[in-house]
N, C-alpha and C. Protein backbone atom coordinates (compact mmCIF):
# COMPACT_ATOMS: atom_id res chain seq x y z
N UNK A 1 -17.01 13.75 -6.11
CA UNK A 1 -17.72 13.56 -4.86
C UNK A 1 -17.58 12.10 -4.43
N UNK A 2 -17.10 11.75 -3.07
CA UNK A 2 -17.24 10.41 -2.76
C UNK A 2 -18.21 9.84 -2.44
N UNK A 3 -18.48 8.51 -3.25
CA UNK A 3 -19.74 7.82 -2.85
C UNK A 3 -19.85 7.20 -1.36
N UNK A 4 -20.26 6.80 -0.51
CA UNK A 4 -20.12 6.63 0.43
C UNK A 4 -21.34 5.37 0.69
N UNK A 5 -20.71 4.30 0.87
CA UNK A 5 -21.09 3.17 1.35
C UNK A 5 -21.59 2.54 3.11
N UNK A 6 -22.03 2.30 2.99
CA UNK A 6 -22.75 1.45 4.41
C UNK A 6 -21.71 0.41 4.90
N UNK A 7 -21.21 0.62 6.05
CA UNK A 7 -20.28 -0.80 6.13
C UNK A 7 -20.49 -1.42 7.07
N UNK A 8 -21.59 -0.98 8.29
CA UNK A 8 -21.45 -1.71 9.89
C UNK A 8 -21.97 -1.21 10.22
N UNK A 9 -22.58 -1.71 11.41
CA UNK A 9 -23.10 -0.86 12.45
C UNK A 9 -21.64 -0.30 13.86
N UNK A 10 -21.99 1.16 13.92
CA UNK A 10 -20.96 1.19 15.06
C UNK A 10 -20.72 0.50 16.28
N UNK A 11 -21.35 -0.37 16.31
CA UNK A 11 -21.50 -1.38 18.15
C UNK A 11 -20.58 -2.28 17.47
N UNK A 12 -20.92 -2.42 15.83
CA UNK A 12 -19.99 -3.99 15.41
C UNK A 12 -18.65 -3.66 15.74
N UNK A 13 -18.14 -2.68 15.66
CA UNK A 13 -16.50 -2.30 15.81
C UNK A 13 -16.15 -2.24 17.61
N UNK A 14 -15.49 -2.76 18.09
CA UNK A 14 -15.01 -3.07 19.15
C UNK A 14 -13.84 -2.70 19.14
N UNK A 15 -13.62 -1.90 20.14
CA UNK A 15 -11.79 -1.37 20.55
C UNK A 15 -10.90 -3.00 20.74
N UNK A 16 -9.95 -2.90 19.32
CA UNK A 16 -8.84 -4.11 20.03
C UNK A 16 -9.48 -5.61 19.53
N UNK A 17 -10.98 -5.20 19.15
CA UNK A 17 -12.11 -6.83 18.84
C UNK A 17 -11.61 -6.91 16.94
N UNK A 18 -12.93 -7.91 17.12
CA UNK A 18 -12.73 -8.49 15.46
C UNK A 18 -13.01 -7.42 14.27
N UNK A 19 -12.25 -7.65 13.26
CA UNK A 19 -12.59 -6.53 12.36
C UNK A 19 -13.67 -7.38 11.91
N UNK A 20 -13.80 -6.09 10.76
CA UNK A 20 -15.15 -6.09 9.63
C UNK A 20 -14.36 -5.83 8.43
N UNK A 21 -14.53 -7.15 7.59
CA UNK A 21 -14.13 -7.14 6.30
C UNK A 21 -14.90 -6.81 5.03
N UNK A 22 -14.34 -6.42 4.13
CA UNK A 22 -15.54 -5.92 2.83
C UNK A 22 -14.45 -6.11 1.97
N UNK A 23 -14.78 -5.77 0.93
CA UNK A 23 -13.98 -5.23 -0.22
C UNK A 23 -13.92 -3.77 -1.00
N UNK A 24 -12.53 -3.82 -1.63
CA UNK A 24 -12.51 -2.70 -2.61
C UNK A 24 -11.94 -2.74 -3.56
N UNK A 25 -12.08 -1.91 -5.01
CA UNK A 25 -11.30 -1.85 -5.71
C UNK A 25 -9.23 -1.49 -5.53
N UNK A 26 -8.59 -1.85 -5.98
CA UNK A 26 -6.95 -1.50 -5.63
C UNK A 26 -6.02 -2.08 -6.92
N UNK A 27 -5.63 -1.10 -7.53
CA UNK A 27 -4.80 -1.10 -8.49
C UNK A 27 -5.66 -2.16 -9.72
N UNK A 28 -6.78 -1.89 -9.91
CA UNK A 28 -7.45 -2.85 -10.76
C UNK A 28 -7.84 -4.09 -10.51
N UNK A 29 -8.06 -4.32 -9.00
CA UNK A 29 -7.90 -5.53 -8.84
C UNK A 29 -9.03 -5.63 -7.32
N UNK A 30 -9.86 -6.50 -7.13
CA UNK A 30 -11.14 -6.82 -5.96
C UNK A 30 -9.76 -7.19 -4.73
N UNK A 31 -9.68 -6.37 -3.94
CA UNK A 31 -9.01 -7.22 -2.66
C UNK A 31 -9.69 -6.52 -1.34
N UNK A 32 -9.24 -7.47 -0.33
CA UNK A 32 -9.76 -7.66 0.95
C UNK A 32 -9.26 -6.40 2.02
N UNK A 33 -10.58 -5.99 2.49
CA UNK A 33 -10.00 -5.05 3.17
C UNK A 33 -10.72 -4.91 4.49
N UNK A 34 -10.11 -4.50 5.60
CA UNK A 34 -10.79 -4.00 6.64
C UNK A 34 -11.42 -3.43 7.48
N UNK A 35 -12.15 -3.11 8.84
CA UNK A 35 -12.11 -1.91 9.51
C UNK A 35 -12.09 -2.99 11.23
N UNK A 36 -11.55 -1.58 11.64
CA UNK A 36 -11.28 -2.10 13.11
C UNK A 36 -11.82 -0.56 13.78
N UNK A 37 -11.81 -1.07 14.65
CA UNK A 37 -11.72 0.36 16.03
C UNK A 37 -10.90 0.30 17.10
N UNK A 38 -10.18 1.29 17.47
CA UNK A 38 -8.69 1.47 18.28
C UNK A 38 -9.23 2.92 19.11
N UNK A 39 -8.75 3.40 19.82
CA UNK A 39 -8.61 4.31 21.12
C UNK A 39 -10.16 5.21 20.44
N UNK A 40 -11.27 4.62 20.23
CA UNK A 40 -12.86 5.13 19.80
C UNK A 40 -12.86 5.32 18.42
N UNK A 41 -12.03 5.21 17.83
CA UNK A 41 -11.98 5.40 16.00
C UNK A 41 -12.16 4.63 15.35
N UNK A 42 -13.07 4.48 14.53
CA UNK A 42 -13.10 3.58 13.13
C UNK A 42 -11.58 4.06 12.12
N UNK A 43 -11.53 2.45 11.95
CA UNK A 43 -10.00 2.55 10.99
C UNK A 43 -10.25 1.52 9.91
N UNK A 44 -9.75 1.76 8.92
CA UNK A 44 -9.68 0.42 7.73
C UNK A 44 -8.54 0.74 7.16
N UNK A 45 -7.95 -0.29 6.54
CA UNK A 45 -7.13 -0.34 5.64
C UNK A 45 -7.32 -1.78 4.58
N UNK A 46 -6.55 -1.52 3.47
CA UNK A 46 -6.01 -2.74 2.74
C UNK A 46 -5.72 -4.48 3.54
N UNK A 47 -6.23 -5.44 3.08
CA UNK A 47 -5.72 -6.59 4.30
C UNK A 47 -5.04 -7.34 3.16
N UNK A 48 -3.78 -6.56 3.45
CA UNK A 48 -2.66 -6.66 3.00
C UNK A 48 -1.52 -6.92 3.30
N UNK A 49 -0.31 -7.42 3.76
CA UNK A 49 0.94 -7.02 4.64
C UNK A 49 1.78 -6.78 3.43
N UNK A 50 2.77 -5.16 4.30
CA UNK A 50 3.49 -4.97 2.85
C UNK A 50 4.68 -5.99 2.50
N UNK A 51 4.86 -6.60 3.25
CA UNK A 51 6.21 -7.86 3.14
C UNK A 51 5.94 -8.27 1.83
N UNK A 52 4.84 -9.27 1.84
CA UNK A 52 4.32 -10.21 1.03
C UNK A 52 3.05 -9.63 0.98
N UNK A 53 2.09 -9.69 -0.21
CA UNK A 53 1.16 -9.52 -0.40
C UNK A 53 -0.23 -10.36 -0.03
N UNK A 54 -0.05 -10.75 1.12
CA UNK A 54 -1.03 -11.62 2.00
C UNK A 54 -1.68 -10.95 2.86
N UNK A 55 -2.76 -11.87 2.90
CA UNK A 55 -3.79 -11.03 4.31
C UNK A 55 -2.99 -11.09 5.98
N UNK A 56 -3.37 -10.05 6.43
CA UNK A 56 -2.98 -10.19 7.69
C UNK A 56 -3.51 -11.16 8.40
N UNK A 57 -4.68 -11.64 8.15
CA UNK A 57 -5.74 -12.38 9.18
C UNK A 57 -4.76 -13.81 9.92
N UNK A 58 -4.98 -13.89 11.45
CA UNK A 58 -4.26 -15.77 11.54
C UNK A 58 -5.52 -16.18 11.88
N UNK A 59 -6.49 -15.66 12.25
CA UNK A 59 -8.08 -16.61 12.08
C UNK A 59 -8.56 -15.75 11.77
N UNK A 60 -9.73 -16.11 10.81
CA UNK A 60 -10.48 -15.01 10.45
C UNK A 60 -11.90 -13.82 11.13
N UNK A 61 -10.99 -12.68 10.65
CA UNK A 61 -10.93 -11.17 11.19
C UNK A 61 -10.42 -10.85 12.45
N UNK A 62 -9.45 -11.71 12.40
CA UNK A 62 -8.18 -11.60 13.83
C UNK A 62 -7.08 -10.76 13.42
N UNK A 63 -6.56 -9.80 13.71
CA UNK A 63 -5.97 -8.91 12.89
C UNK A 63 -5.18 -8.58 14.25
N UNK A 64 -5.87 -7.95 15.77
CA UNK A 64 -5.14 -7.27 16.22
C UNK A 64 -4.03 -8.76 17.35
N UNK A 65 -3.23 -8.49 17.98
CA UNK A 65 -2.74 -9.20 18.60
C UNK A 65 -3.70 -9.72 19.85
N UNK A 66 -2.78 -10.20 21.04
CA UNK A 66 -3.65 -10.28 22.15
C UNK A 66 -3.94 -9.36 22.98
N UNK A 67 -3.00 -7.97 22.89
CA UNK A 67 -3.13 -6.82 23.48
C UNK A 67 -4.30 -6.04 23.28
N UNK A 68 -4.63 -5.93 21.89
CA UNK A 68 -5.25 -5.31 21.26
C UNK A 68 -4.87 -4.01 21.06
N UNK A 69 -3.39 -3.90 21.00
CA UNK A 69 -2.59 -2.64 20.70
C UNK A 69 -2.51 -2.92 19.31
N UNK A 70 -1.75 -3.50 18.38
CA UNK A 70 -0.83 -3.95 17.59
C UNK A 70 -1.90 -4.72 16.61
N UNK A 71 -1.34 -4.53 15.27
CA UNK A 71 -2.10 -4.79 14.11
C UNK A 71 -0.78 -5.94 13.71
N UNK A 72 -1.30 -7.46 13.42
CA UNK A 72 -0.16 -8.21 13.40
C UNK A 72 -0.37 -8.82 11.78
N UNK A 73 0.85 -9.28 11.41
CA UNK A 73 0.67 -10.02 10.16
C UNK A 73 1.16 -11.74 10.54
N UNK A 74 -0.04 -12.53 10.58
CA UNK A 74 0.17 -14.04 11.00
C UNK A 74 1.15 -14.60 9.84
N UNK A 75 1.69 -14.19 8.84
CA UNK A 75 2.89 -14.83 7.88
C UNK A 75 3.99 -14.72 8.04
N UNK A 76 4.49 -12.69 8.84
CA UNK A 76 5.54 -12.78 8.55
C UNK A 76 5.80 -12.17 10.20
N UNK A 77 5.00 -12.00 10.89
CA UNK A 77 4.99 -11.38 12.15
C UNK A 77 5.13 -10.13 12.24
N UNK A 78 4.85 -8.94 11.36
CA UNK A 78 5.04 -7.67 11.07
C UNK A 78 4.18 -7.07 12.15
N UNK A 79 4.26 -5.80 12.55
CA UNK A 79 3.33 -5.37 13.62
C UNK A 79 3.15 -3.91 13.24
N UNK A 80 1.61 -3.33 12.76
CA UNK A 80 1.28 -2.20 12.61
C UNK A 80 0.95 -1.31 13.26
N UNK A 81 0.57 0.03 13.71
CA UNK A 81 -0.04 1.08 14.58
C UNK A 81 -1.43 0.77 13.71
N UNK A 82 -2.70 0.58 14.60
CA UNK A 82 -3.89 0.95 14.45
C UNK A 82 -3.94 1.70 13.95
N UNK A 83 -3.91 2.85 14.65
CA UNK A 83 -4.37 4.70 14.62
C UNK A 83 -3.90 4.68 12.85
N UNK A 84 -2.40 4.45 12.53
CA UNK A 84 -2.16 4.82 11.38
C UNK A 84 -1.94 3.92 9.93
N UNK A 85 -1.37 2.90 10.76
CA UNK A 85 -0.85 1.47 9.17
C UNK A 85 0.37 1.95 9.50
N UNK A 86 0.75 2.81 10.01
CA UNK A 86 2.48 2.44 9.83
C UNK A 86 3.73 1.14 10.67
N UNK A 87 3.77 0.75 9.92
CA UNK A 87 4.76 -0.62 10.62
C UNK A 87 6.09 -0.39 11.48
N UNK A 88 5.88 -1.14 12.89
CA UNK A 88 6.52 -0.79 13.75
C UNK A 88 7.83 -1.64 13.98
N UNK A 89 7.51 -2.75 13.14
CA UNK A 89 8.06 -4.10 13.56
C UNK A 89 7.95 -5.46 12.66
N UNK A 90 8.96 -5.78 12.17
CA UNK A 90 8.96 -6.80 11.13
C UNK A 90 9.47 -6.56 9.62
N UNK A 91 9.46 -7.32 9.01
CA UNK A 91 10.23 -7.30 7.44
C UNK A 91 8.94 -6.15 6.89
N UNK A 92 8.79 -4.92 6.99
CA UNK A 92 7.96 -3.76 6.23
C UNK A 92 8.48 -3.51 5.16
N UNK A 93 7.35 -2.76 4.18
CA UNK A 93 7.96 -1.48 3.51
C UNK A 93 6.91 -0.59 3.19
N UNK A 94 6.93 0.38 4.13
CA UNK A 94 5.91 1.43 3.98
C UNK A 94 5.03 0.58 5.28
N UNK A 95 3.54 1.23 4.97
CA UNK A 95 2.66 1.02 5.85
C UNK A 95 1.55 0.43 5.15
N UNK A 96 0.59 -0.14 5.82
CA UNK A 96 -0.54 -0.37 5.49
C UNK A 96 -1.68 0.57 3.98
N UNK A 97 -1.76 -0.15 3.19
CA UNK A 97 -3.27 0.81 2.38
C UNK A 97 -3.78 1.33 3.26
N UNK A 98 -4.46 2.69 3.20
CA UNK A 98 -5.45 3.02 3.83
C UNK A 98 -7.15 3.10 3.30
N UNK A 99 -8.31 3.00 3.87
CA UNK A 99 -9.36 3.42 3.29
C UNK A 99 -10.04 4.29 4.16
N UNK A 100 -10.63 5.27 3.22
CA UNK A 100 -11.10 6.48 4.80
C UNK A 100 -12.53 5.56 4.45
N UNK A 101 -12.70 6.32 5.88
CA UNK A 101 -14.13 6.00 6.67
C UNK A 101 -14.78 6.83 7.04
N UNK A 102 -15.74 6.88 7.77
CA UNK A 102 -16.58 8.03 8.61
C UNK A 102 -17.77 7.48 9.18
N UNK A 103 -18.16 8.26 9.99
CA UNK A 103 -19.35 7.72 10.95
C UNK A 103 -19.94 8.37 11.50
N UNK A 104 -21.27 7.92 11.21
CA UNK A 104 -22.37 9.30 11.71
C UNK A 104 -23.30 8.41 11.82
N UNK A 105 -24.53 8.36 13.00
CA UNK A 105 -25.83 8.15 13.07
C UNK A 105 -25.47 6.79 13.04
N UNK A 106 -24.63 6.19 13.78
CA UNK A 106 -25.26 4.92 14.41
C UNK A 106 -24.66 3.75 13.25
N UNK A 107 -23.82 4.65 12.24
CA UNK A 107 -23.32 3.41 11.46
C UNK A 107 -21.83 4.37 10.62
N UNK A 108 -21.13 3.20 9.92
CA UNK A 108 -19.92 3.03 9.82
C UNK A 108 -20.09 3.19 8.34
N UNK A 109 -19.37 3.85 7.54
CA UNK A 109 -19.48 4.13 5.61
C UNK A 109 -17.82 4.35 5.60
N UNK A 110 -17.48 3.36 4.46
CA UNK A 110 -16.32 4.01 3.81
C UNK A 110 -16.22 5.13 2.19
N UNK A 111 -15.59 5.63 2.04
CA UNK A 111 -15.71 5.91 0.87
C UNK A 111 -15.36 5.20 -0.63
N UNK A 112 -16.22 4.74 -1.04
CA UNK A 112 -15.69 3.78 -2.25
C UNK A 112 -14.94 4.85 -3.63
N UNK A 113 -15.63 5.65 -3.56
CA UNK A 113 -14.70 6.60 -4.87
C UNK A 113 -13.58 7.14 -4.09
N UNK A 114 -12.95 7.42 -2.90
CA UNK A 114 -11.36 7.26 -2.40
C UNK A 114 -10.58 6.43 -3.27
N UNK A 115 -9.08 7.29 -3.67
CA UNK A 115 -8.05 6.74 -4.11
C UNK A 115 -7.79 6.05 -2.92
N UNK A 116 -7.74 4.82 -3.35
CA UNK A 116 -7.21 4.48 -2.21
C UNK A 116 -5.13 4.01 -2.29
N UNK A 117 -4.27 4.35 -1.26
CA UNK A 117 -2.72 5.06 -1.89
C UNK A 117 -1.92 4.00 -0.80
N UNK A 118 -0.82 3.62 -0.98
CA UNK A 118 -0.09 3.06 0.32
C UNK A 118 0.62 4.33 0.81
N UNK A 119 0.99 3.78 2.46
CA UNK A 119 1.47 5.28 3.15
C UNK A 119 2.48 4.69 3.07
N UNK A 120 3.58 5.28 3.43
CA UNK A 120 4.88 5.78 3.44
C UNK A 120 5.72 6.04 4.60
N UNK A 121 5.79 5.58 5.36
CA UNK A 121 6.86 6.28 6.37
C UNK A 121 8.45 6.13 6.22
């Protein structure tokens, strides 16, 4: 059964605005992870870029570009899909970690017992 954590309030997530960072467990190890909101969806992933193993952030919880389309990596200039982690653009391999989420009643929970897996495209 997944435990399910408290992460935000839903007003904090802004289409295209600043994420919300937390943490999670990943391969044995505490790293940085996110959530954003894109076309009304809560999204998180790993804040990770798969190039190099660095955070995406170029100021902190600046993640999307100036469009607020595009999930950018300030190291290597990589460019992700919101909706999914998959990389559209730049030195990739694969896509973004993902972490599921969900949202009900006015606030934002990820699941902390989620495997959390890299995607693949």
């Amino acid at each position: 059964m997944d435990e399910l954590q408290p992460l935000c309030s839903s007003r904090e997530l802004v289409d295209g605005g600043l994420a919300v960072p937390f943490d999670v467990v990943y391969a044995g190890q505490t790293c940085r992870a996110f959530a954003i909101r894109f076309s009304g969806q809560p999204q998180a992933y790993l804040n990770r870029c798969t190039h190099v193993a660095m955070e995406l952030d170029w100021q902190p919880n600046r993640i999307f570009d100036d469009s607020g389309q595009w999930l950018l990596c300030a190291s290597h200039g990589a460019a992700y899909r919101p909706d999914t982690g998959q990389c559209v653009s730049g030195p990739c391999r694969g896509g973004l970690v993902k972490v599921s989420l969900c949202e009900r009643d006015g606030l934002v929970y990820w699941h902390a017992a989620y495997n959390l897996k890299p995607l693949l495209f």
